[in-house]
PDB file of N, CA and C in Angstrom:
ATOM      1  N   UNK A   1       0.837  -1.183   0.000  1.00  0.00           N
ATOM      2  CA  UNK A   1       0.000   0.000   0.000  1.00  0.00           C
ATOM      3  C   UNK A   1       0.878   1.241   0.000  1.00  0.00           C
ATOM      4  N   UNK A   2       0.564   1.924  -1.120  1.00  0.00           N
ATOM      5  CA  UNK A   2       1.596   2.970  -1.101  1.00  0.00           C
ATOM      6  C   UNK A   2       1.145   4.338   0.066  1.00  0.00           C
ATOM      7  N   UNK A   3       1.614   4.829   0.400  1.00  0.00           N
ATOM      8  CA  UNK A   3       1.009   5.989   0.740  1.00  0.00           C
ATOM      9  C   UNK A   3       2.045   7.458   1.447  1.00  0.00           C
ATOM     10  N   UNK A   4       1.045   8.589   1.341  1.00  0.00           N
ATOM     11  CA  UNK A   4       1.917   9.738   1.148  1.00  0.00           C
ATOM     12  C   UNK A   4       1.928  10.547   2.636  1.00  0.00           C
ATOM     13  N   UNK A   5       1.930   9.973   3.696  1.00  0.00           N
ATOM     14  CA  UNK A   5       2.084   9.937   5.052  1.00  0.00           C
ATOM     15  C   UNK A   5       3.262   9.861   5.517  1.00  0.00           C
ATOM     16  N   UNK A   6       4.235   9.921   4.275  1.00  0.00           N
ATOM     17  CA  UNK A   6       5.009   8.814   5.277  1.00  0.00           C
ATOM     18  C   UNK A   6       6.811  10.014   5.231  1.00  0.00           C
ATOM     19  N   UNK A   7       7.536  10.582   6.341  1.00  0.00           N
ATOM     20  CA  UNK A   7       8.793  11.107   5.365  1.00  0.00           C
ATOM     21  C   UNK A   7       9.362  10.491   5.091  1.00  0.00           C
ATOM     22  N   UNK A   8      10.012   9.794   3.924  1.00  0.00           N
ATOM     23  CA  UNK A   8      10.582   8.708   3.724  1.00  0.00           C
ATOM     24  C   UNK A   8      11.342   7.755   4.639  1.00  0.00           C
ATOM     25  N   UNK A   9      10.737   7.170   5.030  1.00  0.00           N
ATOM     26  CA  UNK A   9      10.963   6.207   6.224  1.00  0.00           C
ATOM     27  C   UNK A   9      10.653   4.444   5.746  1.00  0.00           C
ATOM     28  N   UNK A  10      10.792   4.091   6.237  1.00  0.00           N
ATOM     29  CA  UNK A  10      10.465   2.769   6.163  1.00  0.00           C
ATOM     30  C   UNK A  10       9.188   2.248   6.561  1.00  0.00           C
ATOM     31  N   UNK A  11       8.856   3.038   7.676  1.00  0.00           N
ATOM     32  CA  UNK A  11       7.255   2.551   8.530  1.00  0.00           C
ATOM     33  C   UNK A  11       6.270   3.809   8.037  1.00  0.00           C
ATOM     34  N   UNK A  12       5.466   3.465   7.951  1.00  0.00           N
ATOM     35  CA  UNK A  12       3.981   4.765   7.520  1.00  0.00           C
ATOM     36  C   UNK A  12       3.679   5.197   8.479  1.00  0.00           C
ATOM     37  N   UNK A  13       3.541   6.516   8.975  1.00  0.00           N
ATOM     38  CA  UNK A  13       3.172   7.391  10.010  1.00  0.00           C
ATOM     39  C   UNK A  13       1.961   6.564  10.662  1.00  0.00           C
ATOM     40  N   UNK A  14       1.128   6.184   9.808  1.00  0.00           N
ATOM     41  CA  UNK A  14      -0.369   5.736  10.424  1.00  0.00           C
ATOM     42  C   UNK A  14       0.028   4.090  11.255  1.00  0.00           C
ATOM     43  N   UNK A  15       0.980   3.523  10.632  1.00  0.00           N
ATOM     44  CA  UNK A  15       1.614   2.588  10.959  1.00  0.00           C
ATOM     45  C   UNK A  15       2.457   2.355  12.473  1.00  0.00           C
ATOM     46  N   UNK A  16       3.100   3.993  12.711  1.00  0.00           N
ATOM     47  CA  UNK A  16       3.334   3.756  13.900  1.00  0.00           C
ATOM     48  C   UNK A  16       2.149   4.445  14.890  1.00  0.00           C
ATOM     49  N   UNK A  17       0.944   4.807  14.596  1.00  0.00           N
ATOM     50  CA  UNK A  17       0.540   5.509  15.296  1.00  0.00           C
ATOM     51  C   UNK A  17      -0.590   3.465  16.255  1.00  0.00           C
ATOM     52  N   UNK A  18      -0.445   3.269  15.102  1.00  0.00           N
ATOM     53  CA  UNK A  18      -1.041   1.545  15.485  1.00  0.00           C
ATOM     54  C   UNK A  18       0.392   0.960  16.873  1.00  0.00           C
ATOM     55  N   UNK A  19       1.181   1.372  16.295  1.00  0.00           N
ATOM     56  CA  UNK A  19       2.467   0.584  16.880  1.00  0.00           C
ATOM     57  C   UNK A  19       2.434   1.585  18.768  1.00  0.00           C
ATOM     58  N   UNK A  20       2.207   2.191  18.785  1.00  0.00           N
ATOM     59  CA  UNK A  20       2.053   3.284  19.812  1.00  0.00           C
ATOM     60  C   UNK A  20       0.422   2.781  20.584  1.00  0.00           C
ATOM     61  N   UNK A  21      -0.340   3.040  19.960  1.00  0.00           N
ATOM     62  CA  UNK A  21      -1.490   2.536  20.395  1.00  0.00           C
ATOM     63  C   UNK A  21      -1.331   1.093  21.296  1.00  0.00           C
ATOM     64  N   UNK A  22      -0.782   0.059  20.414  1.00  0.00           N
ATOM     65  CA  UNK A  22      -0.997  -0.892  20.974  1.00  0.00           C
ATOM     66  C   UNK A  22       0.316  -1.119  22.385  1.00  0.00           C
ATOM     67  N   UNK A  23       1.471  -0.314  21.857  1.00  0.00           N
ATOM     68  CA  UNK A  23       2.561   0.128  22.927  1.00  0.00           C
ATOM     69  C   UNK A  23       2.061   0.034  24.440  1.00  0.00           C
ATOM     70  N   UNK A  24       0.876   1.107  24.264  1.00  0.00           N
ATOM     71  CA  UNK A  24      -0.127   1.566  25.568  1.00  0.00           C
ATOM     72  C   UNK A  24      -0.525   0.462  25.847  1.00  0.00           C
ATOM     73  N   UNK A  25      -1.047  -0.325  25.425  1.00  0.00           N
ATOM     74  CA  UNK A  25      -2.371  -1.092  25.916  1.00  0.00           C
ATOM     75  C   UNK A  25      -3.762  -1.143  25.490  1.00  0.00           C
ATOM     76  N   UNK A  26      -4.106  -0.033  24.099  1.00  0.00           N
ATOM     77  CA  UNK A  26      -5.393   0.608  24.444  1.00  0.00           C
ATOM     78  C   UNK A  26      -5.726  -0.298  22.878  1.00  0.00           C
ATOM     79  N   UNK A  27      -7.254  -0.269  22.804  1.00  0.00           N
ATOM     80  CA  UNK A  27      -7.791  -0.127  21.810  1.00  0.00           C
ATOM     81  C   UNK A  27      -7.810   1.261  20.879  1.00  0.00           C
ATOM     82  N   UNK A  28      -8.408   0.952  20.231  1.00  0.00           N
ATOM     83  CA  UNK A  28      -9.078   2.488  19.161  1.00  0.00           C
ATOM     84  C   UNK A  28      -9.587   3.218  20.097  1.00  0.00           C
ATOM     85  N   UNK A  29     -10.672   2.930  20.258  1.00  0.00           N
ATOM     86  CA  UNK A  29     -12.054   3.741  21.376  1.00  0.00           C
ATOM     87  C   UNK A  29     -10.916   4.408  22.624  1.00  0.00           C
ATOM     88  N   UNK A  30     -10.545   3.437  23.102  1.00  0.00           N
ATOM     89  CA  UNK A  30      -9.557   4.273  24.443  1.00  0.00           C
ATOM     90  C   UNK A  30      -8.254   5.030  24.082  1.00  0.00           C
ATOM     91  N   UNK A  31      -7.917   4.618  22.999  1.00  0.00           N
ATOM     92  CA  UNK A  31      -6.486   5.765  22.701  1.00  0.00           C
ATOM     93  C   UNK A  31      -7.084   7.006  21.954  1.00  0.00           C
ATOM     94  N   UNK A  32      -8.168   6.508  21.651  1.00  0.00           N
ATOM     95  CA  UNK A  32      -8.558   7.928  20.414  1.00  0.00           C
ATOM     96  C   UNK A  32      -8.942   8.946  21.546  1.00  0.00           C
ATOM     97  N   UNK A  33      -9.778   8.396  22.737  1.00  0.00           N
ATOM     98  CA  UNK A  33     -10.532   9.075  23.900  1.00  0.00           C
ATOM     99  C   UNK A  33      -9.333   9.728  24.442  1.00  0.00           C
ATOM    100  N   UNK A  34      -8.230   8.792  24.677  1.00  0.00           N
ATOM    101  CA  UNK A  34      -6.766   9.743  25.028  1.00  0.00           C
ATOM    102  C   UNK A  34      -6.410  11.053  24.898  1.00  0.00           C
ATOM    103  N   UNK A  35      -6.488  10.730  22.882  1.00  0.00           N
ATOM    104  CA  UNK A  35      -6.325  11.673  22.286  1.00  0.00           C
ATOM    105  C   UNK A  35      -7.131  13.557  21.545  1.00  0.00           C
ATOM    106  N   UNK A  36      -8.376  13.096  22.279  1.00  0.00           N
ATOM    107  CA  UNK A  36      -8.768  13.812  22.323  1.00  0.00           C
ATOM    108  C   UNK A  36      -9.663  14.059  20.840  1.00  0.00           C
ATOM    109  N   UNK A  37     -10.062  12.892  20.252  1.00  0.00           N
ATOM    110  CA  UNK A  37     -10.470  13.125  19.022  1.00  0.00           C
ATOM    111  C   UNK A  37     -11.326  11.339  18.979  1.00  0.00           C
ATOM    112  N   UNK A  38     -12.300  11.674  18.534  1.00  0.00           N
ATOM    113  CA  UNK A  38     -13.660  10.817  17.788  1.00  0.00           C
ATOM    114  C   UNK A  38     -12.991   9.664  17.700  1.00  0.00           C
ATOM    115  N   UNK A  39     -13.680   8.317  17.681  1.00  0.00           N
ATOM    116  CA  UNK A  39     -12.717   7.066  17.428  1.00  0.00           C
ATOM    117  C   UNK A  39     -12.857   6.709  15.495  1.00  0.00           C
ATOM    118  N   UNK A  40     -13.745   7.054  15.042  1.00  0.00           N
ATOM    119  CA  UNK A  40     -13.884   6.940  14.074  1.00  0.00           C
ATOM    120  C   UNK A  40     -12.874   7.655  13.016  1.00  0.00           C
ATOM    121  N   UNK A  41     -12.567   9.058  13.716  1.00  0.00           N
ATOM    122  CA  UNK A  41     -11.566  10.323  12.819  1.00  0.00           C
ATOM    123  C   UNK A  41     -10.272   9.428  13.321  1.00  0.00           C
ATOM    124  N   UNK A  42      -9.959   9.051  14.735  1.00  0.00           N
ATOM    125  CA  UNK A  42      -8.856   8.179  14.789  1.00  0.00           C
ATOM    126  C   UNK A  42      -8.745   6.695  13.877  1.00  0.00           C
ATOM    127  N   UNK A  43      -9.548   6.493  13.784  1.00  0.00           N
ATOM    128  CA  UNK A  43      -9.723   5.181  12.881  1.00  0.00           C
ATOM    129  C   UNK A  43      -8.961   5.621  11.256  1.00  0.00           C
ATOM    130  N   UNK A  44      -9.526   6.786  10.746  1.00  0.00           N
ATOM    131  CA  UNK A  44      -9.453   7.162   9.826  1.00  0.00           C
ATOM    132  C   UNK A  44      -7.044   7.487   9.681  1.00  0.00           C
ATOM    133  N   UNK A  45      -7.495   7.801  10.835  1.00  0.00           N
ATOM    134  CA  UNK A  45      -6.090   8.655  10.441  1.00  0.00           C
ATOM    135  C   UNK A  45      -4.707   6.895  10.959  1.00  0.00           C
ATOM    136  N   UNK A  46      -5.139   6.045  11.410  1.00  0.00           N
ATOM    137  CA  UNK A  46      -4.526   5.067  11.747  1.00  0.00           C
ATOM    138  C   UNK A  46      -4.705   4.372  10.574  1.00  0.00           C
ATOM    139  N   UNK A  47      -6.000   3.891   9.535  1.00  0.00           N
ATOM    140  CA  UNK A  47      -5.445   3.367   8.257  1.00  0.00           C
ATOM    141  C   UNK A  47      -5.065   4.253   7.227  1.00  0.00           C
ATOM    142  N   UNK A  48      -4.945   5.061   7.463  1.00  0.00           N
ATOM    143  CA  UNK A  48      -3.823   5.941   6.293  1.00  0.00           C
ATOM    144  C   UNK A  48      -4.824   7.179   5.451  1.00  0.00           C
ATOM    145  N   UNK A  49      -6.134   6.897   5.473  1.00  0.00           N
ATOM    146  CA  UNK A  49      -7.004   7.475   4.825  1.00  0.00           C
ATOM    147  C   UNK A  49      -7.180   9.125   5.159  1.00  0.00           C
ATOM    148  N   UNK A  50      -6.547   9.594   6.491  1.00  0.00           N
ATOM    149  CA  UNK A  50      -6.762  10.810   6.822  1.00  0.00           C
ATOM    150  C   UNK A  50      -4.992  11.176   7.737  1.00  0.00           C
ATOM    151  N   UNK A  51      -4.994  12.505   7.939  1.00  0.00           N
ATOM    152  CA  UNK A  51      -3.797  12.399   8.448  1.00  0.00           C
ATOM    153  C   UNK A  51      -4.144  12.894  10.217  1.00  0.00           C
ATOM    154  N   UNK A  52      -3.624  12.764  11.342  1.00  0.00           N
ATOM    155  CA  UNK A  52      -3.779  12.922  12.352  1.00  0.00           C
ATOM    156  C   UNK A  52      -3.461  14.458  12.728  1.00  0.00           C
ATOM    157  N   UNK A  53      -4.590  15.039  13.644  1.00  0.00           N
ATOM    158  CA  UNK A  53      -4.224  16.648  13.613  1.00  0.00           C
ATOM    159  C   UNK A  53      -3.050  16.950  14.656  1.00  0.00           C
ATOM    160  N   UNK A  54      -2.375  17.644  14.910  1.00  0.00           N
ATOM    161  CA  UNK A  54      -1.275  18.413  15.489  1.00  0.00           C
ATOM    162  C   UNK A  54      -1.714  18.475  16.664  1.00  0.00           C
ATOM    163  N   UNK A  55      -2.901  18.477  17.054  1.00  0.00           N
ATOM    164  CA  UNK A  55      -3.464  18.435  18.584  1.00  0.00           C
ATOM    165  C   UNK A  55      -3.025  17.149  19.396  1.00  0.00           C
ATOM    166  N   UNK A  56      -3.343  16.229  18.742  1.00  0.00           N
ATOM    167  CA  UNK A  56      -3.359  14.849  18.864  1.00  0.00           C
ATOM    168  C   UNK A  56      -2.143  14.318  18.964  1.00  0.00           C
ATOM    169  N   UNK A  57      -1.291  14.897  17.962  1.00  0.00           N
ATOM    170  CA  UNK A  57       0.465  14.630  18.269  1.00  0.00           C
ATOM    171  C   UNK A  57       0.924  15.271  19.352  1.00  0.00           C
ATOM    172  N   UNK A  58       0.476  16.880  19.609  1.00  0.00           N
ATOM    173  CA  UNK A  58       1.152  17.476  20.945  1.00  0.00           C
ATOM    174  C   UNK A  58       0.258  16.428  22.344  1.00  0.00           C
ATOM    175  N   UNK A  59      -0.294  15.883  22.049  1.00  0.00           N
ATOM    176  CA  UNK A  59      -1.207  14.985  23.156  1.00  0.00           C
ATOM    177  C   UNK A  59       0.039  13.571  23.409  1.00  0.00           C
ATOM    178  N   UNK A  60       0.276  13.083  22.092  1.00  0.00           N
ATOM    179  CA  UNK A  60       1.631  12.221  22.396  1.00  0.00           C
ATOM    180  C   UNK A  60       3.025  12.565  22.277  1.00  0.00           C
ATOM    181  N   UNK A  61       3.016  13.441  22.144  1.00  0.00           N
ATOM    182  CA  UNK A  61       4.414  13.786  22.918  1.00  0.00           C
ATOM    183  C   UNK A  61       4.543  14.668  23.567  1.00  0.00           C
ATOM    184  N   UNK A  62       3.743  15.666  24.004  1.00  0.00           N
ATOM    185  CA  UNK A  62       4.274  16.308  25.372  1.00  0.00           C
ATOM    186  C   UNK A  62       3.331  15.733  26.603  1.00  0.00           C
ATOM    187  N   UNK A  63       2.247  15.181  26.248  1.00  0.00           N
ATOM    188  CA  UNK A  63       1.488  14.444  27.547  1.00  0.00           C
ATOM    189  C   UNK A  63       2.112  13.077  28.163  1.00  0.00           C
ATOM    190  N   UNK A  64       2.179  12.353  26.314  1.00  0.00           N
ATOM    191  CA  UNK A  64       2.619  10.831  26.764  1.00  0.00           C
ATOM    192  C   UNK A  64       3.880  10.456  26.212  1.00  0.00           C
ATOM    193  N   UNK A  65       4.859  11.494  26.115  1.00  0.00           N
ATOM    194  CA  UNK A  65       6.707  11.104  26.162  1.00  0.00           C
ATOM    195  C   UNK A  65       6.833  10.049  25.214  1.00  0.00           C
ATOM    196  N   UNK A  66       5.769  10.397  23.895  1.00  0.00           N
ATOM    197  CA  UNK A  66       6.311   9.466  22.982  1.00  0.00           C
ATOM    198  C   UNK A  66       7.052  10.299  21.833  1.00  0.00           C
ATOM    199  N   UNK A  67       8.438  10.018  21.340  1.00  0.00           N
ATOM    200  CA  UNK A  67       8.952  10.930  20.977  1.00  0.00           C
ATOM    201  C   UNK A  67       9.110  11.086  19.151  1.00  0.00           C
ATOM    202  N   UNK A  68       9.596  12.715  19.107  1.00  0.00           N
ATOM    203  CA  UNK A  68       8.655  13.481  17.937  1.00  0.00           C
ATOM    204  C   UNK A  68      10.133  12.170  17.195  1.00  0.00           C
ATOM    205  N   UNK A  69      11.424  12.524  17.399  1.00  0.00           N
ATOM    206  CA  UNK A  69      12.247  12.038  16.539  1.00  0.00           C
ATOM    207  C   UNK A  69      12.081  10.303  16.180  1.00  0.00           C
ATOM    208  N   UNK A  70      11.849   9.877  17.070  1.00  0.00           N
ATOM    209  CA  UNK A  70      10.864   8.073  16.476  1.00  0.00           C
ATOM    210  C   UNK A  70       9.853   8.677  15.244  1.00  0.00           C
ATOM    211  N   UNK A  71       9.130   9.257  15.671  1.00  0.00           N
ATOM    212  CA  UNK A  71       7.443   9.198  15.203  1.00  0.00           C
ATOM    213  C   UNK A  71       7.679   9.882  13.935  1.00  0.00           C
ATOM    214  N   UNK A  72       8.530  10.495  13.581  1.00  0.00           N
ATOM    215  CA  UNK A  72       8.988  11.118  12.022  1.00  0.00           C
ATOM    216  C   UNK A  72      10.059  10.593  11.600  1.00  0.00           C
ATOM    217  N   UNK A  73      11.096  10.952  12.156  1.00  0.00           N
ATOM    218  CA  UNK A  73      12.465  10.048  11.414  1.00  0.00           C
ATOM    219  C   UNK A  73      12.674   8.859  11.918  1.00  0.00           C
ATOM    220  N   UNK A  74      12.240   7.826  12.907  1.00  0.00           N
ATOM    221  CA  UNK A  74      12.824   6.528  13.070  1.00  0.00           C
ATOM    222  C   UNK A  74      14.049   6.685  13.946  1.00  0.00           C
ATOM    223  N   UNK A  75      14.710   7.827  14.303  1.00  0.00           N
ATOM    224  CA  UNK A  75      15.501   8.000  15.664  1.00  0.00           C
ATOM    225  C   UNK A  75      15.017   7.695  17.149  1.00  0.00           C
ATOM    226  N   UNK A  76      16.090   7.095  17.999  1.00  0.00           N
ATOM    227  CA  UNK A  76      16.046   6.875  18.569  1.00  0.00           C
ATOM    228  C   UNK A  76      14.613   5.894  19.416  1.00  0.00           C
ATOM    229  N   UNK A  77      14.589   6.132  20.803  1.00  0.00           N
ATOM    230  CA  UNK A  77      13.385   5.329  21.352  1.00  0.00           C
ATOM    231  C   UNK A  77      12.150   5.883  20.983  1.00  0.00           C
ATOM    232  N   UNK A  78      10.836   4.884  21.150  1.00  0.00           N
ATOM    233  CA  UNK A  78      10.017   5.300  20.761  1.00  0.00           C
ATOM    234  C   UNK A  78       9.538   6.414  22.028  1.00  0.00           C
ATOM    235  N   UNK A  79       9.704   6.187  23.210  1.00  0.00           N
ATOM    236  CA  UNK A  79       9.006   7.057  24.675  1.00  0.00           C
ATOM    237  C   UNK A  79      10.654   7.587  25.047  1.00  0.00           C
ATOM    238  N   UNK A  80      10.078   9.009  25.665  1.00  0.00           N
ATOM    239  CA  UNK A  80      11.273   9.378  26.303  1.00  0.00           C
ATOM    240  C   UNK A  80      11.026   8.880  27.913  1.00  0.00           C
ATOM    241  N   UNK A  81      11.529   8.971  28.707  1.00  0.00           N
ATOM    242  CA  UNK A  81      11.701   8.135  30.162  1.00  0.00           C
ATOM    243  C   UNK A  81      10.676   9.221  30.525  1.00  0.00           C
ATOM    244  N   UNK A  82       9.941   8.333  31.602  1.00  0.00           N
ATOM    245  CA  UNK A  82       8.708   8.925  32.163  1.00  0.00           C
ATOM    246  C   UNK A  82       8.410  10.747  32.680  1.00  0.00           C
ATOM    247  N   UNK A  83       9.495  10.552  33.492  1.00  0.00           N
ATOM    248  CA  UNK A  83       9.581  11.844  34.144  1.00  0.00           C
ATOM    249  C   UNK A  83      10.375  13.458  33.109  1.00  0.00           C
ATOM    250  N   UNK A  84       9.809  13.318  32.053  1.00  0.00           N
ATOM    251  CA  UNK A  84      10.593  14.221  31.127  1.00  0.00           C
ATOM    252  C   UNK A  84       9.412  15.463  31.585  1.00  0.00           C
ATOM    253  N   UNK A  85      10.493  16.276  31.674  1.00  0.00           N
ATOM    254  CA  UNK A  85       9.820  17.674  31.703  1.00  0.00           C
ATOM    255  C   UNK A  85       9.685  18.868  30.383  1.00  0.00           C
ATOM    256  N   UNK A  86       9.137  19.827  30.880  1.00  0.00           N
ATOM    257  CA  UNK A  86       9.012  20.820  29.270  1.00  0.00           C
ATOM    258  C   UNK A  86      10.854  21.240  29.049  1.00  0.00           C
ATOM    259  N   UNK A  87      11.088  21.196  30.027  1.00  0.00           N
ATOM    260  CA  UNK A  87      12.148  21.765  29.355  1.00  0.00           C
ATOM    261  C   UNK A  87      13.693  21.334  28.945  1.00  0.00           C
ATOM    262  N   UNK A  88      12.723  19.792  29.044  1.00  0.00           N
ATOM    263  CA  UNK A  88      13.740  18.284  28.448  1.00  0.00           C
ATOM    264  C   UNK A  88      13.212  18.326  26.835  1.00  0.00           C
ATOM    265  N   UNK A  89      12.039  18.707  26.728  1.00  0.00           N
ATOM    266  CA  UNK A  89      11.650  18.145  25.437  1.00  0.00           C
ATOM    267  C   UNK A  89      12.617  19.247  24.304  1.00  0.00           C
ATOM    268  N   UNK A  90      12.537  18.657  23.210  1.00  0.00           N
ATOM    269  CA  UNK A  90      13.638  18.885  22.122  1.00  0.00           C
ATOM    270  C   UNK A  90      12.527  19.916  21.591  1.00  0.00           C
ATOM    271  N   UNK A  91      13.279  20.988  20.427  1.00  0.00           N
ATOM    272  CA  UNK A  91      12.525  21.615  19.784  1.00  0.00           C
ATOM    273  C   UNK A  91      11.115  21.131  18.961  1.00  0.00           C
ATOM    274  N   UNK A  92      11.364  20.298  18.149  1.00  0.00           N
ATOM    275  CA  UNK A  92      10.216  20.050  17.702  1.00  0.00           C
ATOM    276  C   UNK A  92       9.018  19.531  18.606  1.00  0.00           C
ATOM    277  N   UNK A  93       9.125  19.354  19.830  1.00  0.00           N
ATOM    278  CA  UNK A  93       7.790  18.798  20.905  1.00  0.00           C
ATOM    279  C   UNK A  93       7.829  20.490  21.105  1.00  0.00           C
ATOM    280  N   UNK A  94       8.139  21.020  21.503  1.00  0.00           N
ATOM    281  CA  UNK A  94       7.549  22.626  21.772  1.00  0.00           C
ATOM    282  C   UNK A  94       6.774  23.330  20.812  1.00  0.00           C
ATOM    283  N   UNK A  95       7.513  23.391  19.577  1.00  0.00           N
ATOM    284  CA  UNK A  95       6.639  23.857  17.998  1.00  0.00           C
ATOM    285  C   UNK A  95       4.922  23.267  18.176  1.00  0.00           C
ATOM    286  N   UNK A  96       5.086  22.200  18.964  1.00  0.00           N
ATOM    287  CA  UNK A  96       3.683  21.893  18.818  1.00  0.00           C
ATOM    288  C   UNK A  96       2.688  22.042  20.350  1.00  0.00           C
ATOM    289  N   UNK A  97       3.185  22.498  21.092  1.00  0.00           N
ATOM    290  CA  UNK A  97       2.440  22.902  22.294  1.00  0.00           C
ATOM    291  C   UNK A  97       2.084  24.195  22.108  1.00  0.00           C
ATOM    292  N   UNK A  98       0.842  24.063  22.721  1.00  0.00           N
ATOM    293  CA  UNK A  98       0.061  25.235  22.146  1.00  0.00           C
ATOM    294  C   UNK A  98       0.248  26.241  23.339  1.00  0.00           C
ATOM    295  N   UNK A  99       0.186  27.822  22.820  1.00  0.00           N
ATOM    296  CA  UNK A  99       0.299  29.205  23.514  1.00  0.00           C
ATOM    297  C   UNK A  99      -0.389  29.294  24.337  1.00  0.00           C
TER     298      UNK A  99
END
Protein backbone atom coordinates (compact mmCIF):
# COMPACT_ATOMS: atom_id res chain seq x y z
CA UNK A 1 0.00 0.00 0.00
CA UNK A 2 1.60 2.97 -1.10
CA UNK A 3 1.01 5.99 0.74
CA UNK A 4 1.92 9.74 1.15
CA UNK A 5 2.08 9.94 5.05
CA UNK A 6 5.01 8.81 5.28
CA UNK A 7 8.79 11.11 5.37
CA UNK A 8 10.58 8.71 3.72
CA UNK A 9 10.96 6.21 6.22
CA UNK A 10 10.46 2.77 6.16
CA UNK A 11 7.26 2.55 8.53
CA UNK A 12 3.98 4.77 7.52
CA UNK A 13 3.17 7.39 10.01
CA UNK A 14 -0.37 5.74 10.42
CA UNK A 15 1.61 2.59 10.96
CA UNK A 16 3.33 3.76 13.90
CA UNK A 17 0.54 5.51 15.30
CA UNK A 18 -1.04 1.55 15.48
CA UNK A 19 2.47 0.58 16.88
CA UNK A 20 2.05 3.28 19.81
CA UNK A 21 -1.49 2.54 20.39
CA UNK A 22 -1.00 -0.89 20.97
CA UNK A 23 2.56 0.13 22.93
CA UNK A 24 -0.13 1.57 25.57
CA UNK A 25 -2.37 -1.09 25.92
CA UNK A 26 -5.39 0.61 24.44
CA UNK A 27 -7.79 -0.13 21.81
CA UNK A 28 -9.08 2.49 19.16
CA UNK A 29 -12.05 3.74 21.38
CA UNK A 30 -9.56 4.27 24.44
CA UNK A 31 -6.49 5.76 22.70
CA UNK A 32 -8.56 7.93 20.41
CA UNK A 33 -10.53 9.07 23.90
CA UNK A 34 -6.77 9.74 25.03
CA UNK A 35 -6.32 11.67 22.29
CA UNK A 36 -8.77 13.81 22.32
CA UNK A 37 -10.47 13.12 19.02
CA UNK A 38 -13.66 10.82 17.79
CA UNK A 39 -12.72 7.07 17.43
CA UNK A 40 -13.88 6.94 14.07
CA UNK A 41 -11.57 10.32 12.82
CA UNK A 42 -8.86 8.18 14.79
CA UNK A 43 -9.72 5.18 12.88
CA UNK A 44 -9.45 7.16 9.83
CA UNK A 45 -6.09 8.65 10.44
CA UNK A 46 -4.53 5.07 11.75
CA UNK A 47 -5.44 3.37 8.26
CA UNK A 48 -3.82 5.94 6.29
CA UNK A 49 -7.00 7.48 4.82
CA UNK A 50 -6.76 10.81 6.82
CA UNK A 51 -3.80 12.40 8.45
CA UNK A 52 -3.78 12.92 12.35
CA UNK A 53 -4.22 16.65 13.61
CA UNK A 54 -1.27 18.41 15.49
CA UNK A 55 -3.46 18.44 18.58
CA UNK A 56 -3.36 14.85 18.86
CA UNK A 57 0.46 14.63 18.27
CA UNK A 58 1.15 17.48 20.95
CA UNK A 59 -1.21 14.99 23.16
CA UNK A 60 1.63 12.22 22.40
CA UNK A 61 4.41 13.79 22.92
CA UNK A 62 4.27 16.31 25.37
CA UNK A 63 1.49 14.44 27.55
CA UNK A 64 2.62 10.83 26.76
CA UNK A 65 6.71 11.10 26.16
CA UNK A 66 6.31 9.47 22.98
CA UNK A 67 8.95 10.93 20.98
CA UNK A 68 8.65 13.48 17.94
CA UNK A 69 12.25 12.04 16.54
CA UNK A 70 10.86 8.07 16.48
CA UNK A 71 7.44 9.20 15.20
CA UNK A 72 8.99 11.12 12.02
CA UNK A 73 12.47 10.05 11.41
CA UNK A 74 12.82 6.53 13.07
CA UNK A 75 15.50 8.00 15.66
CA UNK A 76 16.05 6.87 18.57
CA UNK A 77 13.38 5.33 21.35
CA UNK A 78 10.02 5.30 20.76
CA UNK A 79 9.01 7.06 24.68
CA UNK A 80 11.27 9.38 26.30
CA UNK A 81 11.70 8.13 30.16
CA UNK A 82 8.71 8.93 32.16
CA UNK A 83 9.58 11.84 34.14
CA UNK A 84 10.59 14.22 31.13
CA UNK A 85 9.82 17.67 31.70
CA UNK A 86 9.01 20.82 29.27
CA UNK A 87 12.15 21.76 29.35
CA UNK A 88 13.74 18.28 28.45
CA UNK A 89 11.65 18.14 25.44
CA UNK A 90 13.64 18.89 22.12
CA UNK A 91 12.52 21.62 19.78
CA UNK A 92 10.22 20.05 17.70
CA UNK A 93 7.79 18.80 20.90
CA UNK A 94 7.55 22.63 21.77
CA UNK A 95 6.64 23.86 18.00
CA UNK A 96 3.68 21.89 18.82
CA UNK A 97 2.44 22.90 22.29
CA UNK A 98 0.06 25.23 22.15
CA UNK A 99 0.30 29.21 23.51
Amino acid sequence: MENNSTTGNTVPLETKLKIIRKALGLNQREFSKLLGMSQPTYSRSEDGSSEICSDALRVLFVEHGVSPSWYFLEVGPMFYRESTSEKELDDSQLILKKD
